[in-house]
N, C-alpha and C. Protein backbone atom coordinates (compact mmCIF):
# COMPACT_ATOMS: atom_id res chain seq x y z
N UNK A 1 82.26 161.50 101.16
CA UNK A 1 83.52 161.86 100.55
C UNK A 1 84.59 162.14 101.62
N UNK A 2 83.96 162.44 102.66
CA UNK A 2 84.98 162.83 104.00
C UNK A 2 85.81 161.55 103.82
N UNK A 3 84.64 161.16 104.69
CA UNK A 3 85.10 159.48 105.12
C UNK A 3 85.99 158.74 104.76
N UNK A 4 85.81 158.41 102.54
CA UNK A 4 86.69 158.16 101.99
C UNK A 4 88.05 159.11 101.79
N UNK A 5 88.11 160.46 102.10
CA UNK A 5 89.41 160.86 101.83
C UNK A 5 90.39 160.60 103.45
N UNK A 6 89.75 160.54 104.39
CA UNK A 6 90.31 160.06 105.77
C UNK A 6 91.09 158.71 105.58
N UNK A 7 90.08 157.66 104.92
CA UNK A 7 90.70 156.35 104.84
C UNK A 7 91.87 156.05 103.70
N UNK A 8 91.79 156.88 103.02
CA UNK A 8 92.78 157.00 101.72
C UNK A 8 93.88 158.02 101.93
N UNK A 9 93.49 158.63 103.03
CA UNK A 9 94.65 159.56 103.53
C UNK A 9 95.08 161.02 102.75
N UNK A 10 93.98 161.30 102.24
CA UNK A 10 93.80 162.53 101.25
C UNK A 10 94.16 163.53 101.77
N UNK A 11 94.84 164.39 101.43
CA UNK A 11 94.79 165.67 102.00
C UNK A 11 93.64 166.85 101.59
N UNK A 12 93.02 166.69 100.57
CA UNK A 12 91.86 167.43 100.09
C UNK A 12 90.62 166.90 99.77
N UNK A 13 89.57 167.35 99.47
CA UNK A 13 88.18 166.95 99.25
C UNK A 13 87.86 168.24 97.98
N UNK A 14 87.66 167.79 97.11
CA UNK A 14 86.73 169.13 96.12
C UNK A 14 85.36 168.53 96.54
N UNK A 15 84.48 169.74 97.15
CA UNK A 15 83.08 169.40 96.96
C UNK A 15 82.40 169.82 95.84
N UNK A 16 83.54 170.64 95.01
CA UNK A 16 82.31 171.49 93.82
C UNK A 16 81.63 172.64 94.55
N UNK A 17 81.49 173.47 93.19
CA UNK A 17 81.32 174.90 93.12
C UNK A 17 80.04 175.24 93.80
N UNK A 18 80.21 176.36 94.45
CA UNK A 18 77.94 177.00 95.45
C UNK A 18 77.77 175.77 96.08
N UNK A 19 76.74 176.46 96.93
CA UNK A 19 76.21 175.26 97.81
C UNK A 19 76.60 176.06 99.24
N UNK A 20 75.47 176.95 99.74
CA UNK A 20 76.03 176.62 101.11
C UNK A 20 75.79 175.49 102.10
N UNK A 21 74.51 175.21 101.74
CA UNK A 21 74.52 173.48 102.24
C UNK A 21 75.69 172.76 102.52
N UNK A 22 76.71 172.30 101.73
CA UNK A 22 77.48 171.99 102.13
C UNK A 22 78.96 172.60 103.32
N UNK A 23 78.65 173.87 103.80
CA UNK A 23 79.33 173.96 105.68
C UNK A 23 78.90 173.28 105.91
N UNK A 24 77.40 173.11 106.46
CA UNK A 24 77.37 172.09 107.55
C UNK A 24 78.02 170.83 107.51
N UNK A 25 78.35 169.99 106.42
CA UNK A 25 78.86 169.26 106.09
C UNK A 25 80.30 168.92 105.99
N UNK A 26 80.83 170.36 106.74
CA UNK A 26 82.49 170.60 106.97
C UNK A 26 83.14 171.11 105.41
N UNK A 27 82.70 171.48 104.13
CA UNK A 27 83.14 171.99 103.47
C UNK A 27 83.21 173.78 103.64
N UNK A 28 83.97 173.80 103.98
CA UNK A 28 84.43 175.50 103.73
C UNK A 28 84.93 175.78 102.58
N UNK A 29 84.20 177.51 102.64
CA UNK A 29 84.85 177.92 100.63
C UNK A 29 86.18 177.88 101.19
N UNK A 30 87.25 177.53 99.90
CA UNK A 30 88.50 178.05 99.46
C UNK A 30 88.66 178.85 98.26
N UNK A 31 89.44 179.56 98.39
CA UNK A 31 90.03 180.17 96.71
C UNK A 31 90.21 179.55 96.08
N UNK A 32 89.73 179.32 94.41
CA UNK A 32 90.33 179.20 93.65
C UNK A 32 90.45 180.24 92.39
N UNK A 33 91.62 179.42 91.36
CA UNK A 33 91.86 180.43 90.23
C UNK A 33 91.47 180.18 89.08
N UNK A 34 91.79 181.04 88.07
CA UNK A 34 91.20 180.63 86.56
C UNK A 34 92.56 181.73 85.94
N UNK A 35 92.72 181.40 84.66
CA UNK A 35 93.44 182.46 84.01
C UNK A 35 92.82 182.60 82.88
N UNK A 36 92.59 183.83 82.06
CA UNK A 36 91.79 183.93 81.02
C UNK A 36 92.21 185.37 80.27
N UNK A 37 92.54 185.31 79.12
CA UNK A 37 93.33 186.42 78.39
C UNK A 37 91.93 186.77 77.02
N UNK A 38 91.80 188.01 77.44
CA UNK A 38 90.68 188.87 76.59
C UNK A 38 91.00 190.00 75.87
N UNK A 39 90.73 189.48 74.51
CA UNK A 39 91.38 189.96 73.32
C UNK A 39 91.05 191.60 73.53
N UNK A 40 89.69 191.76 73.71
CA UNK A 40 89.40 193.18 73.57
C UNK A 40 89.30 194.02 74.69
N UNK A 41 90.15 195.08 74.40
CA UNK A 41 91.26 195.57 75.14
C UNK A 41 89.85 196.58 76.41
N UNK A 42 89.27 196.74 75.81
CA UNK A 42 88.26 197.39 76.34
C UNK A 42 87.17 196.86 77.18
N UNK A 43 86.89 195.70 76.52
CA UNK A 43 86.12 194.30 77.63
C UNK A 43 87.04 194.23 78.78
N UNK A 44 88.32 194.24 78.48
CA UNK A 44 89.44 193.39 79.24
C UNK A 44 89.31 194.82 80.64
N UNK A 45 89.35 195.69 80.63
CA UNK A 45 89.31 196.93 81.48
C UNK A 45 87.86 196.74 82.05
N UNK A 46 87.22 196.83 81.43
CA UNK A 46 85.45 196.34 82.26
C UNK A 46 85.71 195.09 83.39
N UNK A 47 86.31 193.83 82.71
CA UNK A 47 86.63 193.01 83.42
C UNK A 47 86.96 193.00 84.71
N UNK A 48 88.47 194.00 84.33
CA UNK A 48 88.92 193.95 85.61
C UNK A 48 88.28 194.92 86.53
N UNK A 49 87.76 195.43 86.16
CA UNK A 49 87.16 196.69 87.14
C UNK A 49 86.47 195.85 88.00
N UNK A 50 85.45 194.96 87.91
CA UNK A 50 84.17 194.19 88.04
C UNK A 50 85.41 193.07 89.36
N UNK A 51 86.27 192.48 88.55
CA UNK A 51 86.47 191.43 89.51
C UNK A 51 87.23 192.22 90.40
N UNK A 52 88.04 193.30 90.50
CA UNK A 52 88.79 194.24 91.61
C UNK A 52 87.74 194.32 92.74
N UNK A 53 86.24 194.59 92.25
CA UNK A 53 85.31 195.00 93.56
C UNK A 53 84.58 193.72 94.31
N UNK A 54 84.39 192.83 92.78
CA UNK A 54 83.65 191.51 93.35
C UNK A 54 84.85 190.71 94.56
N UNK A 55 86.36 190.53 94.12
CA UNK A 55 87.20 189.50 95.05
C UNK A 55 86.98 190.38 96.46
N UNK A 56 86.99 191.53 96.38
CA UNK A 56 86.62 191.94 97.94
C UNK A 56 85.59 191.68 98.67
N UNK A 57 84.72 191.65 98.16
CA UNK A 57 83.05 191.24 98.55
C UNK A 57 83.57 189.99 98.61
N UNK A 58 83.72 188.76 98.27
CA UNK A 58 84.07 187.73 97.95
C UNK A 58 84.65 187.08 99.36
N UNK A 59 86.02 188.20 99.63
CA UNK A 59 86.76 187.63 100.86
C UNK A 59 85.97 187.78 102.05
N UNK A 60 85.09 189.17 101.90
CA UNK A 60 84.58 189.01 103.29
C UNK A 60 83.22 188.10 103.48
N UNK A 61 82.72 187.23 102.30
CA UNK A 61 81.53 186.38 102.77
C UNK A 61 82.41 185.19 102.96
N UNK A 62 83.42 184.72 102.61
CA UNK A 62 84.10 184.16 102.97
C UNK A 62 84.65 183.84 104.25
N UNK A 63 85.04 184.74 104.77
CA UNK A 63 85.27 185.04 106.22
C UNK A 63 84.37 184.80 107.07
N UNK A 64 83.14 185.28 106.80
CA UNK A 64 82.04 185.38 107.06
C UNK A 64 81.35 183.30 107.80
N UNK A 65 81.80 182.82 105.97
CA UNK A 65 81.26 181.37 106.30
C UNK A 65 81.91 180.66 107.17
N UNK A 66 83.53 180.95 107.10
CA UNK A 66 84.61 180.32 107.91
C UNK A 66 83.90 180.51 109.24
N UNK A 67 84.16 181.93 109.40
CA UNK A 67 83.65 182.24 111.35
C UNK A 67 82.10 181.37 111.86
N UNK A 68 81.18 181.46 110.92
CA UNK A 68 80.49 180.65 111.37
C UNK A 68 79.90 178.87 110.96
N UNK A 69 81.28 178.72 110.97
CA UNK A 69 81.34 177.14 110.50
C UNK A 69 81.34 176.60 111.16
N UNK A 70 80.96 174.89 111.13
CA UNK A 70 80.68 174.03 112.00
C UNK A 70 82.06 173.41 112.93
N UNK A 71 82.89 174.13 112.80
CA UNK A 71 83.88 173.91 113.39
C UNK A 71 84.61 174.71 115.24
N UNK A 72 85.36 173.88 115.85
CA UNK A 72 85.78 174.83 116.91
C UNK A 72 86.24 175.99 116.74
N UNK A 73 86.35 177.01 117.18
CA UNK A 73 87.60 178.10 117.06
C UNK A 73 88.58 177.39 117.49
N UNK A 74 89.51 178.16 116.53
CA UNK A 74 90.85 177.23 116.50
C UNK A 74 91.58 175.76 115.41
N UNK A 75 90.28 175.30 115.13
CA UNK A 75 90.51 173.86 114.51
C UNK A 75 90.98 174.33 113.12
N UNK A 76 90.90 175.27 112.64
CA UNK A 76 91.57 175.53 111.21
C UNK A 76 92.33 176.14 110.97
């Protein structure tokens, strides 16, 4: 998929969701989003509680994969 987005002049690659298998392969996580509106007002507070603690955990395995990616320091 590299390959072909090089020759087609892509600026992106989706590899699809998990997988750390794929760093070695030069895919690094990125962020993405979702939007989703929850009727009950009380789920909706659980919700957010849950994703407030998970996106932090989140950024730092993130960080985590970046720093030790198959890449130079510097190249990204």
């Amino acid at each position: 998929a590299i390959e072909a987005a090089i020759e087609l002049n892509l600026k992106t690659v989706e590899a699809g969701a998990q997988g750390e298998h794929k760093i070695e392969r030069g895919y690094l996580p990125v962020t993405t989003y979702s939007c989703h509106y929850l009727i009950d007002e009380e789920f909706r507070k659980v919700i957010e509680d849950f994703l407030v603690r998970e996106s932090s955990q989140v950024k730092v395995v993130m960080k985590l994969l970046r720093d030790s990616g198959p890449f130079k320091e510097g190249v990204l």
